[in-house]
C-alpha atoms as a PDB file:
ATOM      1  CA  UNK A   1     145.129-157.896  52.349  1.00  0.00           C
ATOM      2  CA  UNK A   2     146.250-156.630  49.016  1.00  0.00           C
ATOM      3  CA  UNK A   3     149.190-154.617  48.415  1.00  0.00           C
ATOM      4  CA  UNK A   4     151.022-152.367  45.657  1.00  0.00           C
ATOM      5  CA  UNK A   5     154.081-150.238  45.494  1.00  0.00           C
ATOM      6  CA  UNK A   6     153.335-147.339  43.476  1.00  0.00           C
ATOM      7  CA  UNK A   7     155.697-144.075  42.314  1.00  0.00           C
ATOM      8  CA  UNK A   8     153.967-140.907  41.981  1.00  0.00           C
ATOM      9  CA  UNK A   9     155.216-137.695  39.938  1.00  0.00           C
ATOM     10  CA  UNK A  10     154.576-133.922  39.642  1.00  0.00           C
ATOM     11  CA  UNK A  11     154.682-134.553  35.635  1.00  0.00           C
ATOM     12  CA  UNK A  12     153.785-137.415  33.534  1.00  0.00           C
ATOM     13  CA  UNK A  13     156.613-136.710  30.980  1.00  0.00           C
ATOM     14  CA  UNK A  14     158.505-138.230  34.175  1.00  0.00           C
ATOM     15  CA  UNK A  15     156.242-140.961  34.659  1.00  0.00           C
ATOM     16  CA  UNK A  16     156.590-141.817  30.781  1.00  0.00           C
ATOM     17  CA  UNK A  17     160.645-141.641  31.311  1.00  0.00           C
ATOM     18  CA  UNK A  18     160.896-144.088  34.022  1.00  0.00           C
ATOM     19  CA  UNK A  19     158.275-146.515  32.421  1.00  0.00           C
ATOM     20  CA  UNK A  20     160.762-146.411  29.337  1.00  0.00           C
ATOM     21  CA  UNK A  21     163.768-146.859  31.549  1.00  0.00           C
ATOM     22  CA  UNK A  22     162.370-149.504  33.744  1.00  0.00           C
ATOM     23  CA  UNK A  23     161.361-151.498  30.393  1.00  0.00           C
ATOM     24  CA  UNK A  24     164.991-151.629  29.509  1.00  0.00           C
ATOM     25  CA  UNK A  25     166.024-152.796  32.442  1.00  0.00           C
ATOM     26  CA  UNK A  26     163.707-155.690  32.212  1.00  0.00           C
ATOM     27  CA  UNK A  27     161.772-154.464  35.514  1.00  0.00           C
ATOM     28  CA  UNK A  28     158.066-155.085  34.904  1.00  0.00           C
ATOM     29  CA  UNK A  29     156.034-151.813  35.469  1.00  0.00           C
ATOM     30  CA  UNK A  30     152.709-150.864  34.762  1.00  0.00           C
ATOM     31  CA  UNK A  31     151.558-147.339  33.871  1.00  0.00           C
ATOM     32  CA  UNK A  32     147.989-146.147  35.661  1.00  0.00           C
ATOM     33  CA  UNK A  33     146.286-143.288  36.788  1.00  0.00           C
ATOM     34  CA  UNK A  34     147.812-142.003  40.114  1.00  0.00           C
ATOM     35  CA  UNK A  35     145.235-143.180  42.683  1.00  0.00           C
ATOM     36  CA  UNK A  36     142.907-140.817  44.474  1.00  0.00           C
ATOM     37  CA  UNK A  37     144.334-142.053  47.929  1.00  0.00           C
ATOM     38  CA  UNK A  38     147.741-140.238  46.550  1.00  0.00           C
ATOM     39  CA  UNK A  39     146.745-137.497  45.151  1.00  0.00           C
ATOM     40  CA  UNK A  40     143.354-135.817  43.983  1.00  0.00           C
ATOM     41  CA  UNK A  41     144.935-133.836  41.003  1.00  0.00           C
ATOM     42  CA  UNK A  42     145.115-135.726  37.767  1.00  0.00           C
ATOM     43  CA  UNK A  43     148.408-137.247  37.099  1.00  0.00           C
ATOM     44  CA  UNK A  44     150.362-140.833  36.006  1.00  0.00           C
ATOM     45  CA  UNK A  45     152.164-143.000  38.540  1.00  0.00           C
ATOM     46  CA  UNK A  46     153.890-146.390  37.609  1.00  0.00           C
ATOM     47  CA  UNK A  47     152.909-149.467  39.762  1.00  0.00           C
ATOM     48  CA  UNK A  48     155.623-151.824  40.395  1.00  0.00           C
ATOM     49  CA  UNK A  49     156.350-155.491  42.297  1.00  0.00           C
ATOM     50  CA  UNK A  50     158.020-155.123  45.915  1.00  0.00           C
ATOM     51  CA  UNK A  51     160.606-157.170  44.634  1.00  0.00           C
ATOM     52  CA  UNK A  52     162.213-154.678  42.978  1.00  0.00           C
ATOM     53  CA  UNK A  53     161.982-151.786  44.595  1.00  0.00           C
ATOM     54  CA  UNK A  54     165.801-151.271  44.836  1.00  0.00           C
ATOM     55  CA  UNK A  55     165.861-151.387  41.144  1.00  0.00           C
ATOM     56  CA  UNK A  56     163.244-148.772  40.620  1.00  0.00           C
ATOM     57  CA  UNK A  57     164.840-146.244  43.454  1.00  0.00           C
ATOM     58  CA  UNK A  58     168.138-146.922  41.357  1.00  0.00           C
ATOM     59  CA  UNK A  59     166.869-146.057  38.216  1.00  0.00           C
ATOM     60  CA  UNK A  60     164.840-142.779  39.702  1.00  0.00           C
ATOM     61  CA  UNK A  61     168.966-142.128  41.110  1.00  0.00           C
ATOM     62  CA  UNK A  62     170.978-143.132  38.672  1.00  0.00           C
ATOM     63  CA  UNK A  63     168.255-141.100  35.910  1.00  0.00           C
ATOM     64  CA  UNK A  64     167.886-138.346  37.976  1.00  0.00           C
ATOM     65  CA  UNK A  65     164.690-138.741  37.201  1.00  0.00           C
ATOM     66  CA  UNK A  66     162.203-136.740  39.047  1.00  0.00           C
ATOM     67  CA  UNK A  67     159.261-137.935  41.271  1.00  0.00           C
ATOM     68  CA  UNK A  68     156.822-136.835  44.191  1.00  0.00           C
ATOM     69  CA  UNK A  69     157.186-140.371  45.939  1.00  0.00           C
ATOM     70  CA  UNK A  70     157.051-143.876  46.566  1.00  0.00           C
ATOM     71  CA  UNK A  71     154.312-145.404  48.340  1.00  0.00           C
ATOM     72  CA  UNK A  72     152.880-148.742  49.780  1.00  0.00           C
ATOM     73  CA  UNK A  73     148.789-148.993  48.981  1.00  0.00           C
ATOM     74  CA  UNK A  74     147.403-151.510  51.042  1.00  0.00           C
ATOM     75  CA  UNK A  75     143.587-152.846  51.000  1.00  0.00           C
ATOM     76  CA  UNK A  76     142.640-153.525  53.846  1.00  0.00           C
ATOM     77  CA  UNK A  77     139.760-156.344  55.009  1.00  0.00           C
ATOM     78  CA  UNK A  78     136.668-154.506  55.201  1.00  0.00           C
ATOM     79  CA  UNK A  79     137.733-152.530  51.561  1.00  0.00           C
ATOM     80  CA  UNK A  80     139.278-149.316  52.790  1.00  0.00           C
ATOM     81  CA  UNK A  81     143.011-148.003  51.917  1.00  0.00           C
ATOM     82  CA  UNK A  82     146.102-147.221  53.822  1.00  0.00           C
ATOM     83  CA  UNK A  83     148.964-145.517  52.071  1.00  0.00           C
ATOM     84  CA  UNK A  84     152.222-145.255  53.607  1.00  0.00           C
ATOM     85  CA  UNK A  85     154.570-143.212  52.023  1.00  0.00           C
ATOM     86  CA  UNK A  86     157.621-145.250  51.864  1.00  0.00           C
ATOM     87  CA  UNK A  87     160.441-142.560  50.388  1.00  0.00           C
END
């Protein structure tokens, strides 16, 4: 099984602010397309390592930066997806 932590957002001007932020703080991010399994409309999320998931809800806190949520994508065995919302 494969997984990957990914935060979602209502705008991508907020996606865009907490790549920047999470950049400074050294956390590595990547930005992609928010997956279909999230969401159907088009939008940005930023995937990041479960390692530092304190750090990112920190910097969404301490930012105020807003977002729709925070989610755990997991690929299962025979190739489907289970999302679990996670905050």
């Amino acid at each position: 099984m494969n997984e990957m932590y990914i935060v979602s957002f209502n705008s991508t001007h907020h996606a865009i602010r907490l790549d920047k932020l999470l950049s400074e703080a050294s956390v590595r991010a990547t930005t992609l397309p928010t997956p279909r399994e999230i969401t159907a409309s088009c939008g940005i999320s930023i995937r990041f390592l479960y390692d530092d998931i304190d750090k990112v809800k920190n910097t969404l806190i301490e930012n105020s930066v807003e977002y729709k949520g925070i989610y755990k994508i997991t690929r299962l065995e025979n190739g489907s997806k289970k999302v679990e919302n996670i905050d």
